[in-house]
Protein backbone atom coordinates (compact mmCIF):
# COMPACT_ATOMS: atom_id res chain seq x y z
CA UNK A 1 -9.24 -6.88 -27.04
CA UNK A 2 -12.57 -5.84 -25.67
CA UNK A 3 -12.62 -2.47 -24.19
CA UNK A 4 -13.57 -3.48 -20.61
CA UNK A 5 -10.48 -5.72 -20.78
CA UNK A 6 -7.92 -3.55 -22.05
CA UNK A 7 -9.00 -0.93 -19.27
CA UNK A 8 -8.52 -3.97 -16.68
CA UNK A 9 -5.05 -4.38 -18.30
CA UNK A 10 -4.11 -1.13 -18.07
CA UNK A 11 -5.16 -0.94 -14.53
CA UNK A 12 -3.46 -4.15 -14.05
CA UNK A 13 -0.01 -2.73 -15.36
CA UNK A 14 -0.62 0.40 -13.47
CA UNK A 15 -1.10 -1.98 -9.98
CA UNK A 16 2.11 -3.81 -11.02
CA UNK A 17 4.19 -1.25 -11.40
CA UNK A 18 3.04 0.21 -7.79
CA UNK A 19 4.44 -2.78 -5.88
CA UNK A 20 7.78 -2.96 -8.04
CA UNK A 21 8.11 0.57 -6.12
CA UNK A 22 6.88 -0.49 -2.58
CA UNK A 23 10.43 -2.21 -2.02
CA UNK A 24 12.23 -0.03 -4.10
CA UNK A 25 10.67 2.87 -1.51
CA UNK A 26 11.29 0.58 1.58
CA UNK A 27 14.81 0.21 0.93
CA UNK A 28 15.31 3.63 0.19
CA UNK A 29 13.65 5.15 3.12
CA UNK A 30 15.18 2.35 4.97
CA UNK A 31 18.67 3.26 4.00
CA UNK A 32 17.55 6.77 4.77
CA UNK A 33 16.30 6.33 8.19
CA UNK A 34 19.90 4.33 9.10
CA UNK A 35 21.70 7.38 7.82
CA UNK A 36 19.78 9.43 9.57
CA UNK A 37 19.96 7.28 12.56
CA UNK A 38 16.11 7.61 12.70
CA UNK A 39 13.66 5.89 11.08
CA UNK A 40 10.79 8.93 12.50
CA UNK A 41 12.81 11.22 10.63
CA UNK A 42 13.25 9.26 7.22
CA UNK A 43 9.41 9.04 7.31
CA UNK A 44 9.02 12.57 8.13
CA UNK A 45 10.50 13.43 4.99
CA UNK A 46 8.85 10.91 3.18
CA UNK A 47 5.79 12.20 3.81
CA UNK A 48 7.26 16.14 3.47
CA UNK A 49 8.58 15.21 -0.19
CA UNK A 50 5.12 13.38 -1.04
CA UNK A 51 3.15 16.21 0.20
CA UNK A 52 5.02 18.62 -2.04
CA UNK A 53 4.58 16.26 -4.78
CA UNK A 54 0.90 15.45 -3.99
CA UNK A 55 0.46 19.37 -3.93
CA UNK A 56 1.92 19.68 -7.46
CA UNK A 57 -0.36 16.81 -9.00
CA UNK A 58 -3.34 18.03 -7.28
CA UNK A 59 -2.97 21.37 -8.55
CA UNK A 60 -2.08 20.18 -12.24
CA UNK A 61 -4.94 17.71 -12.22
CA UNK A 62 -7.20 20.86 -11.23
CA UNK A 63 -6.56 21.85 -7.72
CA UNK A 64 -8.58 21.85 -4.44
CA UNK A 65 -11.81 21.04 -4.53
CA UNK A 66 -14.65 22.73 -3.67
CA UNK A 67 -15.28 23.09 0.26
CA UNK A 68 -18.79 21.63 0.08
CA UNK A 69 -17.28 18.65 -1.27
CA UNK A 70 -15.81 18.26 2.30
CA UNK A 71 -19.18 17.65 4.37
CA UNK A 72 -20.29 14.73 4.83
CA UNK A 73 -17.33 12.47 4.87
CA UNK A 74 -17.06 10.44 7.49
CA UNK A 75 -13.63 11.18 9.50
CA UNK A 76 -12.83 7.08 9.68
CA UNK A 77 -11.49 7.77 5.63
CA UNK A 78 -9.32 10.22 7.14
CA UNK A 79 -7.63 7.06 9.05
CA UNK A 80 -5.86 5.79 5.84
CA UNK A 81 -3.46 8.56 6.59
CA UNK A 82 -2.40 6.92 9.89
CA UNK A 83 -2.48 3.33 8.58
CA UNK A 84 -0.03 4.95 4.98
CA UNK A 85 1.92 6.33 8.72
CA UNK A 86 2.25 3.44 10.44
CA UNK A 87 3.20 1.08 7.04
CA UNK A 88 6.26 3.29 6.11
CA UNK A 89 7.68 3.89 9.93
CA UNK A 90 6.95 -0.01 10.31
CA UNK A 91 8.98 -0.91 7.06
CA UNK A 92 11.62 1.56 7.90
CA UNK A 93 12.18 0.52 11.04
CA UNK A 94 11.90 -3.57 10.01
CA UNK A 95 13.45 -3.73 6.84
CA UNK A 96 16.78 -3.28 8.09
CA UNK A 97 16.40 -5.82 10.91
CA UNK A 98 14.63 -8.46 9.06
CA UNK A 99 15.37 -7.47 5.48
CA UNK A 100 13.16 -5.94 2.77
CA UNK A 101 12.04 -8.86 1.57
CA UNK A 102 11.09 -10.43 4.68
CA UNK A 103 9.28 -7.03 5.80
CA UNK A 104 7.60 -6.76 2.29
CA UNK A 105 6.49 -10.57 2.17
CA UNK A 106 5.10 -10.36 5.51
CA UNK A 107 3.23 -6.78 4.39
CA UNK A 108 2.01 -8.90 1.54
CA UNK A 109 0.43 -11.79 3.74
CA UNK A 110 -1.18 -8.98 5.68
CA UNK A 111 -2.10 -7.90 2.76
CA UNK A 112 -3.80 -10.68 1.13
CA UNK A 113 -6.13 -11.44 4.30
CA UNK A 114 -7.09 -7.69 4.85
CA UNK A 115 -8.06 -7.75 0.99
CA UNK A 116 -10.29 -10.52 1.06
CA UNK A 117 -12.01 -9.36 3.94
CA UNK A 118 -12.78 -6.04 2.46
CA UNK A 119 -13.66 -7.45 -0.60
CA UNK A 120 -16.22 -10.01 0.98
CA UNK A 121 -17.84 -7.66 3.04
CA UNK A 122 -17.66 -4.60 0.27
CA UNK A 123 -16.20 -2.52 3.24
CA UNK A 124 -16.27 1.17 3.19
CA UNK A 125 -17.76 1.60 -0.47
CA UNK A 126 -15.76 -1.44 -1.98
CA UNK A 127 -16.34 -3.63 -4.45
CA UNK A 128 -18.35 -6.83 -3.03
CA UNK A 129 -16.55 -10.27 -4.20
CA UNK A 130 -17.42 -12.97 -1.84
CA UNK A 131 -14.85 -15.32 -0.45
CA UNK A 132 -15.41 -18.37 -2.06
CA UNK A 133 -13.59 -21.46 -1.34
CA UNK A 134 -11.20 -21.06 -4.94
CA UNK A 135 -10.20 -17.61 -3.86
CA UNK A 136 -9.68 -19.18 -0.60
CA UNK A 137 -7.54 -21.46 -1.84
CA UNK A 138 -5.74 -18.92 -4.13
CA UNK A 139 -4.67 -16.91 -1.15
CA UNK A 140 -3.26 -20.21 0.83
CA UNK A 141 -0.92 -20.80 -2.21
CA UNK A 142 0.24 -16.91 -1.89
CA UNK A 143 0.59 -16.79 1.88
CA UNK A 144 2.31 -20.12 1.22
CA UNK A 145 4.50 -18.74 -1.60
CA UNK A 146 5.36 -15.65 1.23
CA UNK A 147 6.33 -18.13 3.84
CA UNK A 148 8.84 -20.17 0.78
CA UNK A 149 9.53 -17.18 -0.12
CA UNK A 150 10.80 -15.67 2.97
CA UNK A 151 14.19 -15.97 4.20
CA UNK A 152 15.00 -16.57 8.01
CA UNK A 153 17.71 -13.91 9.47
């Protein structure tokens, strides 16, 4: 295997096993937040356990890094902190009125279309990939696998 592609792979494997644990952390914080009686509070502690643990990777992967490293960003890449926000309070609150696979499948449609369009348009320092009528296609026959795929209540 060429080196490019066994890099792909191994990013490939890597992005697989991330959404095996999207449902497996919806249902959890789900189950949390009906314990709790609150899904605001399950994803409070979401977030105060994955801050902990974000602290203790940053740090062994080198720590902070230097302040002038800070200037320049724009603040809108400081917004995927409210849309990470909104995803897990959404799925905690949803998944146990819908079900997790009904909230996850419809994340995934969402999903799909907010993909392409960052891909097309090479959004925010992206990767351009145009939309092109197969990968139009190839997103119909997922967002029609979601809606097979999704069970009514």
């Amino acid at each position: 295997m060429q080196q490019g592609h066994a890099s792909f792979f191994a990013i490939a494997v890597l992005m697989l096993l991330t959404g095996i644990g999207i449902p497996l952390m919806a249902t959890l914080n789900a189950g949390l937040g009906r314990q709790l009686a609150s899904p605001a509070t399950a994803t409070f502690i979401l977030f105060a356990v994955g801050l902990a643990l974000s602290l203790g990777v940053m740090l062994a992967a080198g720590g902070l890094p230097l302040a002038s490293k800070f200037r320049g960003i724009g603040p809108h890449f400081y917004l995927g902190a409210a849309f990470v926000v909104f995803y897990i309070f959404a799925i905690t609150w949803a998944g146990p009125k819908i079900g997790i696979g009904n909230a996850v499948f419809f994340v995934l449609l969402g999903q799909l279309i907010a993909a392409a369009a960052v891909d097309h348009y090479g959004l925010w320092g992206a990767v351009q990939s145009s939309i092109t009528g197969k990968r139009v296609l190839g997103i119909a026959v997922m967002a029609f696998g979601v809606y097979l795929a999704r069970k009514p209540v």
